[in-house]
Protein backbone atom coordinates (compact mmCIF):
# COMPACT_ATOMS: atom_id res chain seq x y z
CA UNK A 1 0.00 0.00 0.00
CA UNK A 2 1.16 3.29 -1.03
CA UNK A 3 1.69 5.60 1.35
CA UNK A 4 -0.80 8.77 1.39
CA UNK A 5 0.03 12.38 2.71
CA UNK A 6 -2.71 12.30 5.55
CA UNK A 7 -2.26 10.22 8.90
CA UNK A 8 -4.89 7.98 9.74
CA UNK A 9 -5.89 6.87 12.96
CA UNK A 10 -5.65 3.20 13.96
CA UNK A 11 -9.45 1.63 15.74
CA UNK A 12 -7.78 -1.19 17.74
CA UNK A 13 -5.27 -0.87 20.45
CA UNK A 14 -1.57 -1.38 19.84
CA UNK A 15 -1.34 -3.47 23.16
CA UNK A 16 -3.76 -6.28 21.88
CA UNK A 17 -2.81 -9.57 21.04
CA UNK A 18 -3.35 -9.73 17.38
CA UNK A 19 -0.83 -6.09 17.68
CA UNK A 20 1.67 -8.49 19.05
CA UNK A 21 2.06 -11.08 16.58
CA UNK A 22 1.74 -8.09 13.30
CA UNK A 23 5.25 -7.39 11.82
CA UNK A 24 4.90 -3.51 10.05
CA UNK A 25 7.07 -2.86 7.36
CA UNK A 26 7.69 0.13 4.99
CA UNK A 27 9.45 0.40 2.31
CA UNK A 28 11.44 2.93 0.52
CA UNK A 29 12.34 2.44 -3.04
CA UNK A 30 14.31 5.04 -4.63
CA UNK A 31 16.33 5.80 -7.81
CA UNK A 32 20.04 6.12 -7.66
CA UNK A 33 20.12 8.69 -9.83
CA UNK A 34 17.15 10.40 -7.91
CA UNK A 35 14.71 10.12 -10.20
CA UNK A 36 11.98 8.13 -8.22
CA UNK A 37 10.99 7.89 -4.60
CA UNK A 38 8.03 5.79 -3.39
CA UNK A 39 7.08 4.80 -0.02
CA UNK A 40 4.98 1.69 1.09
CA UNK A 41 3.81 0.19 4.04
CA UNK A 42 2.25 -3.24 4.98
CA UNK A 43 2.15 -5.71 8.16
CA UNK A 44 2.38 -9.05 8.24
CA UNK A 45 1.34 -11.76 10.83
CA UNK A 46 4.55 -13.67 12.41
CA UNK A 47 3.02 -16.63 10.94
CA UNK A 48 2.85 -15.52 7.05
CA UNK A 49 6.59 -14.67 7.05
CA UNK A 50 6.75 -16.76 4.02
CA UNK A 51 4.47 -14.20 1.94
CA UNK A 52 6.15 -10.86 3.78
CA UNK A 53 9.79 -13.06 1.37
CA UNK A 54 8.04 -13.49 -1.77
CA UNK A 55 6.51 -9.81 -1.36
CA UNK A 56 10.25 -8.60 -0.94
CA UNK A 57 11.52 -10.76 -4.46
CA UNK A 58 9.27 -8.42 -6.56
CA UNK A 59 11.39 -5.64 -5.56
CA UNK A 60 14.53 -7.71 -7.51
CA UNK A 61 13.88 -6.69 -10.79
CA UNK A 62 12.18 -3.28 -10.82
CA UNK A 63 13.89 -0.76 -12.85
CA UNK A 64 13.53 2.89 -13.21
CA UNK A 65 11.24 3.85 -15.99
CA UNK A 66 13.64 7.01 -16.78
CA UNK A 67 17.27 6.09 -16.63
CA UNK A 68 16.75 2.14 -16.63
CA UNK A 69 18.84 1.65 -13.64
CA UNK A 70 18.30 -1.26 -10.93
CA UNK A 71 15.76 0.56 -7.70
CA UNK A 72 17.21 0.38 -4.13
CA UNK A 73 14.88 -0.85 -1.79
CA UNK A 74 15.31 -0.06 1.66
CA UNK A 75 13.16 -1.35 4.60
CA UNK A 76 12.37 -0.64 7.69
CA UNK A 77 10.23 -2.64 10.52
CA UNK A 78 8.73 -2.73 13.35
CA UNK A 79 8.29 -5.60 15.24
């Protein structure tokens, strides 16, 4: 999911259960030239690890639609 300009406030509390066991990740991809900058976020369950990996592998092979170089992906989570 993209990440919009506004904030948005949360409905459940950060100290429940299901909170616990949720992995948050965003992700930066950028240009190295400097031509493109996105941010995402998503969260993942401890348990679906396996589909936070494969989400990650897409990011191998995207290219920059102006200068054709190789994006840099850089994450950060929260766990």
């Amino acid at each position: 999911m993209e990440i919009d300009d506004t904030q948005e406030k949360g409905n459940g509390s950060e100290d429940s259960p299901e909170s616990n066991d949720l992995i948050k990740v965003r992700a930066i991809i950028t240009c190295p030239n400097g031509d493109y900058k996105k941010k995402f976020r998503n969260q993942f369950l401890r348990k679906e690890m396996e589909m936070m990996i494969v989400s990650f592998k897409v990011f191998d092979w995207l290219t920059c639609n102006k200068c054709g170089e190789l994006l840099k992906l850089d994450l950060e989570f929260n766990i």
